[in-house]
N, C-alpha and C. Protein backbone atom coordinates (compact mmCIF):
# COMPACT_ATOMS: atom_id res chain seq x y z
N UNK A 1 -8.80 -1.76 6.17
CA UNK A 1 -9.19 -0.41 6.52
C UNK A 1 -9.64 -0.41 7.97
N UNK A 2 -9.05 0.69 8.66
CA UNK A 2 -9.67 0.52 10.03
C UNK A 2 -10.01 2.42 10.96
N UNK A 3 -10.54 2.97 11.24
CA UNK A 3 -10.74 3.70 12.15
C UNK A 3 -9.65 4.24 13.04
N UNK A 4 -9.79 5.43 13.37
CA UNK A 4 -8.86 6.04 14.50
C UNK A 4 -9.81 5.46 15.66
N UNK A 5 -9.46 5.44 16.66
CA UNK A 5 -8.09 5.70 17.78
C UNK A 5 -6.95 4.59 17.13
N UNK A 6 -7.75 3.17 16.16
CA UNK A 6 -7.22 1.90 16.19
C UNK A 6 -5.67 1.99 15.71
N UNK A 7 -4.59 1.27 15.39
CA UNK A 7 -3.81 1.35 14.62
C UNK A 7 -3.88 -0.10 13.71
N UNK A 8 -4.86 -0.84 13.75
CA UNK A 8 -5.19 -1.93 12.61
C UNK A 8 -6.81 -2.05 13.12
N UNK A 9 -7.22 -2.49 11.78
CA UNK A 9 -8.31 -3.36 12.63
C UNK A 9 -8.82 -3.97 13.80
N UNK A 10 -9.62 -4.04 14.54
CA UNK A 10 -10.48 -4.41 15.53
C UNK A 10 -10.32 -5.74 15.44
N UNK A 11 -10.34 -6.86 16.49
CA UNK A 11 -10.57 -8.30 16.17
C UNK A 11 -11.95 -8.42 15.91
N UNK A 12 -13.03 -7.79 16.40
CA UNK A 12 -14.49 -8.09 15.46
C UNK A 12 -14.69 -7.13 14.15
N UNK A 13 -14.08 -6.81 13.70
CA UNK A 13 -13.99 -5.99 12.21
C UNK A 13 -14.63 -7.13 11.26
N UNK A 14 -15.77 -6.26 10.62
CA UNK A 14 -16.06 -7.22 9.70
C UNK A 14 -15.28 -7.30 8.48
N UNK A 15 -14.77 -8.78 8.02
CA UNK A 15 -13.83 -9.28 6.88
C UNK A 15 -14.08 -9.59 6.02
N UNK A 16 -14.26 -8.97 4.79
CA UNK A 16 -14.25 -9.40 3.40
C UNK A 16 -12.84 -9.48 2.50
N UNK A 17 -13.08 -10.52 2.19
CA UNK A 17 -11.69 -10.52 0.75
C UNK A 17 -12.61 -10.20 -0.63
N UNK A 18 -11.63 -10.03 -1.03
CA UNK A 18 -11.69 -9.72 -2.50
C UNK A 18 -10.48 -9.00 -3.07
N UNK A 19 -10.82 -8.52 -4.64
CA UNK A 19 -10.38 -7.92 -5.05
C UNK A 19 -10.39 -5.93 -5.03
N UNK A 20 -9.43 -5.49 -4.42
CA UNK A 20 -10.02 -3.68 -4.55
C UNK A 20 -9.89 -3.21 -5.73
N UNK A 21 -10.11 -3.47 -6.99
CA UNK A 21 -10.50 -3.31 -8.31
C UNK A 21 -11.69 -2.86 -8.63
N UNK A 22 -12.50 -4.12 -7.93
CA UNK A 22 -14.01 -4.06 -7.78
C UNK A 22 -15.00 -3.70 -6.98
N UNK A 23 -13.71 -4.40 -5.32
CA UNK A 23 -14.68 -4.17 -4.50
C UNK A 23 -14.43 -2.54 -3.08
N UNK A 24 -15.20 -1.92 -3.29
CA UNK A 24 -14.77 -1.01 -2.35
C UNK A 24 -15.28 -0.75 -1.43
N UNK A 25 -14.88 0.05 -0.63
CA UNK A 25 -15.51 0.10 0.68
C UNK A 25 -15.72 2.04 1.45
N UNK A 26 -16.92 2.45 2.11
CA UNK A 26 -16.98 3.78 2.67
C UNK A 26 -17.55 4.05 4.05
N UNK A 27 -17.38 4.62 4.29
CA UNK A 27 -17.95 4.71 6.12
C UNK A 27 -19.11 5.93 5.37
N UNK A 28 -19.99 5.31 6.35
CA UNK A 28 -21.63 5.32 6.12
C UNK A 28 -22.11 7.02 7.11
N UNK A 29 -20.91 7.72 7.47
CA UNK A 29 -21.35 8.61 8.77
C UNK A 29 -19.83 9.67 8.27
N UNK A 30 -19.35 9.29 7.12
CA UNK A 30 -18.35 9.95 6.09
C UNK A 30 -16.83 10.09 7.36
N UNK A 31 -16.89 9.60 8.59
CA UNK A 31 -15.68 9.48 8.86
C UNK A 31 -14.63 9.09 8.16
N UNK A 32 -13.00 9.35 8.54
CA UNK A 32 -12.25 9.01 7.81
C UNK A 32 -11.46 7.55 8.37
N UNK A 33 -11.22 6.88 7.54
CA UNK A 33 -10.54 5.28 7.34
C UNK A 33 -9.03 5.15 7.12
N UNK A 34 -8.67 4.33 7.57
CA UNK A 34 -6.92 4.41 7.25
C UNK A 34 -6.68 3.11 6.46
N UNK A 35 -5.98 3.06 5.53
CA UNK A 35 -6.38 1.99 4.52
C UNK A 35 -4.58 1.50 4.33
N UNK A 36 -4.65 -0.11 4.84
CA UNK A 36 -2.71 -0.27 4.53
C UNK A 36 -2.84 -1.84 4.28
N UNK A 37 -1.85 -2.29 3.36
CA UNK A 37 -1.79 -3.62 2.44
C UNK A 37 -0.28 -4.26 3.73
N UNK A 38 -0.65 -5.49 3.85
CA UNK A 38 0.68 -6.23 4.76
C UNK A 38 1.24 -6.88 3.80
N UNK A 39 2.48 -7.60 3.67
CA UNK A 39 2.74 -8.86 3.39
C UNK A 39 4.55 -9.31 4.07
N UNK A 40 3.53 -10.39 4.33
CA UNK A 40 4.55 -11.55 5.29
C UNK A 40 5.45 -11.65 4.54
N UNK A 41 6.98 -12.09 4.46
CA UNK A 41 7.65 -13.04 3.73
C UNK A 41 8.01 -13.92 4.58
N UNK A 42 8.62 -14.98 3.37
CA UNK A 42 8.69 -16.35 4.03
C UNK A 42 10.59 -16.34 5.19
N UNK A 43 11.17 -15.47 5.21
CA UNK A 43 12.42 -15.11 5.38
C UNK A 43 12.82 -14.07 5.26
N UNK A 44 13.79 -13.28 6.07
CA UNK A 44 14.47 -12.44 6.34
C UNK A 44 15.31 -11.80 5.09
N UNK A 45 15.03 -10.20 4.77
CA UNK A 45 15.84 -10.03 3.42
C UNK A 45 16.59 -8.97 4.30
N UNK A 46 18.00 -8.93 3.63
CA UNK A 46 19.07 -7.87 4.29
C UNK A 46 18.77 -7.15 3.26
N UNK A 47 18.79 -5.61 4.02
CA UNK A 47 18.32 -4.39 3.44
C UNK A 47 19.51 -3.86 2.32
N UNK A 48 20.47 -4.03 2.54
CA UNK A 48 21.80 -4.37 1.59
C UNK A 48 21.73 -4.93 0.18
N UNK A 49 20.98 -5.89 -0.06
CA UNK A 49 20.53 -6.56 -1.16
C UNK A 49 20.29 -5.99 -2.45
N UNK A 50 19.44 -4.80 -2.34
CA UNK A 50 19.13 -3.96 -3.20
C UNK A 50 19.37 -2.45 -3.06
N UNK A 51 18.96 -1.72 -3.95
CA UNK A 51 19.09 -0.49 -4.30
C UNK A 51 17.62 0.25 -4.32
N UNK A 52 16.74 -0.77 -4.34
CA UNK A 52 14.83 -0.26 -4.73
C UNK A 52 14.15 -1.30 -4.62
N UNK A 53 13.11 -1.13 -3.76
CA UNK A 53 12.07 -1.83 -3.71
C UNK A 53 10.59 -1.21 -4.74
N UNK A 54 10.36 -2.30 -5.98
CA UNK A 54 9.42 -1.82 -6.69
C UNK A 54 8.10 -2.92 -6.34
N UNK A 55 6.89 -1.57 -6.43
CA UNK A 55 5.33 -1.85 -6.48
C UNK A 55 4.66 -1.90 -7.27
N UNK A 56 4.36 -3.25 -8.07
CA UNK A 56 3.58 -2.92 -8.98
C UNK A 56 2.15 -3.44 -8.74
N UNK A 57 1.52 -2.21 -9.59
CA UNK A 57 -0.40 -1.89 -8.91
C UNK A 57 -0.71 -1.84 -10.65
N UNK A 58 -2.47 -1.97 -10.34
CA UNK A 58 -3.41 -2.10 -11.21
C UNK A 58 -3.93 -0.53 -10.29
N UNK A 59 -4.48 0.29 -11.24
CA UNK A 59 -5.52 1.02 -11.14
C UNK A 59 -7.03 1.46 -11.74
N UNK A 60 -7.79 1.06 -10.90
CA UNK A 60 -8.87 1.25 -11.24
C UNK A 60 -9.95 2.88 -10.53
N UNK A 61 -8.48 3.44 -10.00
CA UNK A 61 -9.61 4.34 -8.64
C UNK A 61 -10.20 5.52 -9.67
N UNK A 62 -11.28 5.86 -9.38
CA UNK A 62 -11.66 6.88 -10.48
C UNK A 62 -11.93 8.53 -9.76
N UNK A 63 -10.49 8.82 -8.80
CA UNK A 63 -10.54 10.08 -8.60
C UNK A 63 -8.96 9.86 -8.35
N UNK A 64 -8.71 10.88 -9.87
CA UNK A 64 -6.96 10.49 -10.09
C UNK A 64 -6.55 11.57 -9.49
N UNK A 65 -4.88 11.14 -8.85
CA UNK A 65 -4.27 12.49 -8.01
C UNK A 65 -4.29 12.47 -6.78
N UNK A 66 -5.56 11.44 -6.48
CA UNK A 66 -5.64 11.01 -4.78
C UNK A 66 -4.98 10.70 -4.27
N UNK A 67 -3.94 9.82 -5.04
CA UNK A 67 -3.88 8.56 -3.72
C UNK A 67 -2.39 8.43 -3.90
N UNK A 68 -1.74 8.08 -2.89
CA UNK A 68 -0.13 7.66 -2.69
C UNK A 68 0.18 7.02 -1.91
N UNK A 69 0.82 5.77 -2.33
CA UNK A 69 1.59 5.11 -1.23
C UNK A 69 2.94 5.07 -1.14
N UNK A 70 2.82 4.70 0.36
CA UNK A 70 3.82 4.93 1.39
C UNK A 70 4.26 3.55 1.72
N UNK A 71 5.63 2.92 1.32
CA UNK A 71 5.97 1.65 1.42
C UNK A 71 7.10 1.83 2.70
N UNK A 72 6.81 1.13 3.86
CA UNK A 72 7.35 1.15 4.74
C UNK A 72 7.97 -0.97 4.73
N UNK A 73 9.70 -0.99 5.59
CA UNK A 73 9.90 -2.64 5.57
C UNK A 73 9.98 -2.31 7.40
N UNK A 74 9.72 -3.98 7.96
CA UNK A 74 9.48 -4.29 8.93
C UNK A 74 10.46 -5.27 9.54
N UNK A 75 11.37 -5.59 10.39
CA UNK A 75 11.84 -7.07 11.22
C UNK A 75 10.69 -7.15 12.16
N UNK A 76 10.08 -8.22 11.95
CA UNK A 76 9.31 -8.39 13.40
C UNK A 76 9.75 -9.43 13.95
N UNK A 77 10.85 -9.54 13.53
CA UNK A 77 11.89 -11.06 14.27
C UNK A 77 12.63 -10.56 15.59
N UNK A 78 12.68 -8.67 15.12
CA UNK A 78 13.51 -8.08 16.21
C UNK A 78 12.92 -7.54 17.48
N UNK A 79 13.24 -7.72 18.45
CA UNK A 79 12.68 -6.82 19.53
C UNK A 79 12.13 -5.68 19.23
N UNK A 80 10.94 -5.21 19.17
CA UNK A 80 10.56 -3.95 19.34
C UNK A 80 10.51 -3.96 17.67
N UNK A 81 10.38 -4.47 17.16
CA UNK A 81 9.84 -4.93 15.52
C UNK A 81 10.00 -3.17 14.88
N UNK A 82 11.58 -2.92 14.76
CA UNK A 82 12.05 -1.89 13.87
C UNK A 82 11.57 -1.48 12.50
N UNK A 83 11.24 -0.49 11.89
CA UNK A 83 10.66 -0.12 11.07
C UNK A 83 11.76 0.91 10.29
N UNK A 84 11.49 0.92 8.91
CA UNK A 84 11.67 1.80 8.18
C UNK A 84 10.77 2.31 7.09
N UNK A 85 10.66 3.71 6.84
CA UNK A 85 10.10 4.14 5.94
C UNK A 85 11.03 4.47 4.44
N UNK A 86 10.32 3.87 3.44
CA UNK A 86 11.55 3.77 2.03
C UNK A 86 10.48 5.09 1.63
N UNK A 87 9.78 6.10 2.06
CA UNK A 87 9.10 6.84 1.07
C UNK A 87 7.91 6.92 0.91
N UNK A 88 7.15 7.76 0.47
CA UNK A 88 5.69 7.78 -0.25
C UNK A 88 5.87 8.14 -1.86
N UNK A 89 4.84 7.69 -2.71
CA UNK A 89 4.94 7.80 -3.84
C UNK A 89 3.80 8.27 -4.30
N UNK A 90 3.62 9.29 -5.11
CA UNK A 90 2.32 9.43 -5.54
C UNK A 90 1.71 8.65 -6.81
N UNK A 91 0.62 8.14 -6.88
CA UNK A 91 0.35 7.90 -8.22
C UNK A 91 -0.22 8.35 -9.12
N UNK A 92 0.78 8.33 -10.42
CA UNK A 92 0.35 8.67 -11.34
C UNK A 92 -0.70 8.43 -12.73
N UNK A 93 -0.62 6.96 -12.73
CA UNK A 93 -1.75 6.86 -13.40
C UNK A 93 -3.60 7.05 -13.30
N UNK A 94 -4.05 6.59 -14.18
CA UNK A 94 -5.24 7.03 -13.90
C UNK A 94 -5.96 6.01 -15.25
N UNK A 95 -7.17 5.22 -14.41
CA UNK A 95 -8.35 4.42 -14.94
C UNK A 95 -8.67 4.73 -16.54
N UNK A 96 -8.76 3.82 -17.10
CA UNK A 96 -9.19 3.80 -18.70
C UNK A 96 -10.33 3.59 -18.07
N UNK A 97 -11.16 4.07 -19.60
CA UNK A 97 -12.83 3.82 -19.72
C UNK A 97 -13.09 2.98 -20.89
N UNK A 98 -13.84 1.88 -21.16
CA UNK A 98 -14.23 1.39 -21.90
C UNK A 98 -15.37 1.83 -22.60
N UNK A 99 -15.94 1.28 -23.48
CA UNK A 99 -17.32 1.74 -24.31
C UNK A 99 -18.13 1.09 -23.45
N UNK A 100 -17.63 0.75 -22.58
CA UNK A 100 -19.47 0.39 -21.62
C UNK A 100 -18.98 1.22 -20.23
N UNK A 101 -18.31 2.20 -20.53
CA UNK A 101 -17.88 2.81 -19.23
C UNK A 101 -17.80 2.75 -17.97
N UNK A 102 -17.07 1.15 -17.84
CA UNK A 102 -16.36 0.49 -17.35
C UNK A 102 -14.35 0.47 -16.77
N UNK A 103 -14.41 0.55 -15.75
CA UNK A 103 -12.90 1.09 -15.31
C UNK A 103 -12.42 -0.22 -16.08
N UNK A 104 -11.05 0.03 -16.56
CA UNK A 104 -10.33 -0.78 -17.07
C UNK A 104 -8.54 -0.35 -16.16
N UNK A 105 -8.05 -1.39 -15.44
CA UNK A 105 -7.03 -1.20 -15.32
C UNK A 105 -5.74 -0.66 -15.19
N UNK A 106 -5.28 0.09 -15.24
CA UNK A 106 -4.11 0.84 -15.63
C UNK A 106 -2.64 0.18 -14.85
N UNK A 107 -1.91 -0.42 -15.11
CA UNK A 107 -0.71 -0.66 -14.53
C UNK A 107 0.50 0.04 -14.44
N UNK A 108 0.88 0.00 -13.40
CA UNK A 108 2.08 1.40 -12.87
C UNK A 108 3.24 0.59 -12.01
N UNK A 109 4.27 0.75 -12.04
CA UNK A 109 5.45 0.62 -10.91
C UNK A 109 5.69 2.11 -10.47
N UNK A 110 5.84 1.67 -9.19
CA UNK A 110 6.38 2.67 -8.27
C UNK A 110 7.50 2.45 -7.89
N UNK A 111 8.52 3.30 -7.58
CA UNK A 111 9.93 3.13 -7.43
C UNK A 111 10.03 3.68 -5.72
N UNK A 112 10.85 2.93 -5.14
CA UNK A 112 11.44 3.33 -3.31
C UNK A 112 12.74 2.75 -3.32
N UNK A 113 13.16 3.91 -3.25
CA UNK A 113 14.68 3.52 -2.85
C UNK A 113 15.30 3.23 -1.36
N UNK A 114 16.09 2.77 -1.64
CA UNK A 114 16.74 2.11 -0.08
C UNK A 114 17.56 3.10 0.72
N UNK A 115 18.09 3.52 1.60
CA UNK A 115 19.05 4.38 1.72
C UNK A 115 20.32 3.70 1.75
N UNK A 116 21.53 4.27 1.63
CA UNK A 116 22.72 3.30 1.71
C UNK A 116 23.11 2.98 3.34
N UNK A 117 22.61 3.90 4.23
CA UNK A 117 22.97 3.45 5.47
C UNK A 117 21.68 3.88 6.15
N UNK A 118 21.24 3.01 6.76
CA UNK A 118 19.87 2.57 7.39
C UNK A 118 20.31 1.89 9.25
N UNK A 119 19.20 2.13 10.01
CA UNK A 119 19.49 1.46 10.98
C UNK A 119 18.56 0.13 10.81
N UNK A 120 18.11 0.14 10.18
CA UNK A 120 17.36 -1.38 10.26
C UNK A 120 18.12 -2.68 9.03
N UNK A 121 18.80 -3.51 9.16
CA UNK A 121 19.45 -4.28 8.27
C UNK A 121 18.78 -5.49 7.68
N UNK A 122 18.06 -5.72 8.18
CA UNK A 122 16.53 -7.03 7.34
C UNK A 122 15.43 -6.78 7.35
N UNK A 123 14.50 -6.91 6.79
CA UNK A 123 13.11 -7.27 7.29
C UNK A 123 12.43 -8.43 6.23
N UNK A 124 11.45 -8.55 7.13
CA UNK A 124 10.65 -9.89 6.85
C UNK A 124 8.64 -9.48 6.52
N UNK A 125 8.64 -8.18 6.57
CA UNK A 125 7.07 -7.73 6.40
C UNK A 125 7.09 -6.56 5.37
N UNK A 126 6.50 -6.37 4.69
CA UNK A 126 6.47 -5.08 3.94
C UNK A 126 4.92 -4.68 4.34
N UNK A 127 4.99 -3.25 4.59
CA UNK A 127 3.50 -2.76 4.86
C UNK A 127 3.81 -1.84 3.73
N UNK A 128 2.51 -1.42 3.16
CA UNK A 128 2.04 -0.40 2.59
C UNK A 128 0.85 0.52 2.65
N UNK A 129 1.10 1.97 3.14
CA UNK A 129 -0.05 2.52 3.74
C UNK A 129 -0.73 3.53 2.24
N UNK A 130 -1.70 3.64 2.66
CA UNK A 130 -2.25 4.21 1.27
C UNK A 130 -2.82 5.81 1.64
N UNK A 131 -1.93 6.76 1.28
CA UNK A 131 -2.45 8.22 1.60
C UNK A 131 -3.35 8.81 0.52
N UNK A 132 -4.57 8.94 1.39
CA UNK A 132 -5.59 9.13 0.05
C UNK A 132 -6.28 10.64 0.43
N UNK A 133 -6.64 11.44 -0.51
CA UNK A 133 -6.53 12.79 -0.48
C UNK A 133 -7.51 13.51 0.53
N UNK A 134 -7.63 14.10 1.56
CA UNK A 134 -8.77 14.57 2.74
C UNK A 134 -9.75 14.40 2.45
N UNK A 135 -10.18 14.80 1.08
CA UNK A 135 -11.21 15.10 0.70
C UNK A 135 -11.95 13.52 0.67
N UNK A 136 -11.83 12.34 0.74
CA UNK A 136 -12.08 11.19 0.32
C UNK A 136 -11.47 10.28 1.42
N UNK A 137 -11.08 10.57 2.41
CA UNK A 137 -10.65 9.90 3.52
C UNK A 137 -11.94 8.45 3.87
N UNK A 138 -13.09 8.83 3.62
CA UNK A 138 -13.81 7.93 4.19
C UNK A 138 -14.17 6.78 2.88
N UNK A 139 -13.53 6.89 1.67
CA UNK A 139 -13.58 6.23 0.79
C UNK A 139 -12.16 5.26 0.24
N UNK A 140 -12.55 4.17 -0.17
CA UNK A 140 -11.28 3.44 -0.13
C UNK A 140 -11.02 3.48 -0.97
N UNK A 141 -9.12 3.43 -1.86
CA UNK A 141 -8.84 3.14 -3.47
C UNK A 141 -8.92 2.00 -3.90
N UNK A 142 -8.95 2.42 -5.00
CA UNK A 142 -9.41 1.38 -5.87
C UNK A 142 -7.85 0.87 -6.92
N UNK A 143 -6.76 -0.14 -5.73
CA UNK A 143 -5.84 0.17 -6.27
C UNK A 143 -5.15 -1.11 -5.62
N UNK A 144 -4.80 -1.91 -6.75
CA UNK A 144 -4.40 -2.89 -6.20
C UNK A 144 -2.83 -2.77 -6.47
N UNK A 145 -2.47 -4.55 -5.46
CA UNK A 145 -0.82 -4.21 -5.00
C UNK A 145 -0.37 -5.85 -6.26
N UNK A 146 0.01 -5.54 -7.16
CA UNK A 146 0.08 -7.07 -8.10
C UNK A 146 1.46 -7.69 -7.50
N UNK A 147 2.07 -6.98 -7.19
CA UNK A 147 3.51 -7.78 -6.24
C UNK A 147 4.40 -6.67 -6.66
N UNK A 148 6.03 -7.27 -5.86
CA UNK A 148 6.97 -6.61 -5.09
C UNK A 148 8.55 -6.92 -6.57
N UNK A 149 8.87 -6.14 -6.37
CA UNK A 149 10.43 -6.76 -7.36
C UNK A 149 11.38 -5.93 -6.90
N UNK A 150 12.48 -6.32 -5.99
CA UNK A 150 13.65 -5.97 -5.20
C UNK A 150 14.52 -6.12 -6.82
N UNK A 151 15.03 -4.93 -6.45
CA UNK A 151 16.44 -4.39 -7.72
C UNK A 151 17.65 -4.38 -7.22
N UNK A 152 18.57 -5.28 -7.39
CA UNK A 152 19.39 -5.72 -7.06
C UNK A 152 20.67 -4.60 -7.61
N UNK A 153 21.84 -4.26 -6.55
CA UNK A 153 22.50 -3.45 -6.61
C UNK A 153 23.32 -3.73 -7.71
């Protein structure tokens, strides 16, 4: 999560890991936060390969309707590290309650399709940005990313 003007984090940003299931995070002065998941791969995938790139998440956020992500792929092998956007998705599920009224999980795939003709032909990064509703901008979801499954044409 990081602040405007920034477009990532600050190099002195303070860093916590964890899990966003449990652990969340809010700006203390109710500004709004921009909240986006990276991941590296180990090698170059041609965008050709598949037909859909699927997301599958755990949800725990307990203000349903908020939140959507936006799965964008990356070459940063290429000059000027080309981008494409496969879409935003909204999500649809929404947090179980337990008898100790306790968030329990909810698991969802999200579907992004590829286009058949693209100007970008590999990438090697998947970002995912998380559009979360105005009203809650300064609050983070509670929505994790469990991994990626490319659907093969």
């Amino acid at each position: 999560m990081y602040r405007s003007p920034f477009n990532r984090p600050p190099r002195t940003s303070h860093v916590q890991q964890g899990n966003p299931l449990k652990l969340s995070f809010r700006t203390t002065d109710h500004a709004p936060m921009s909240m986006e998941a990276y991941q590296k791969l180990d090698r170059a995938i041609d965008l050709k390969c598949c037909h859909a790139i699927q997301i599958e998440i755990s949800n725990t956020d307990p203000y349903p309707g908020t939140v959507a992500l936006e799965l964008v792929v990356i070459d940063s092998r290429s000059a000027g590290q080309p981008m494409l956007s496969l879409g935003t998705v909204s999500i649809a599920s929404r947090a179980r309650s337990s008898s100790l009224a306790v968030a329990v999980p909810t698991q969802e795939t999200l579907e992004f399709g590829i286009p058949a003709v693209a100007r970008l032909h590999q990438f090697d990064v998947i970002k995912v940005i998380y559009h979360r509703d105005h009203v809650r901008l300064e609050r983070s979801a509670r929505i994790s990313i469990e991994g990626f499954l490319l659907s093969p044409l």
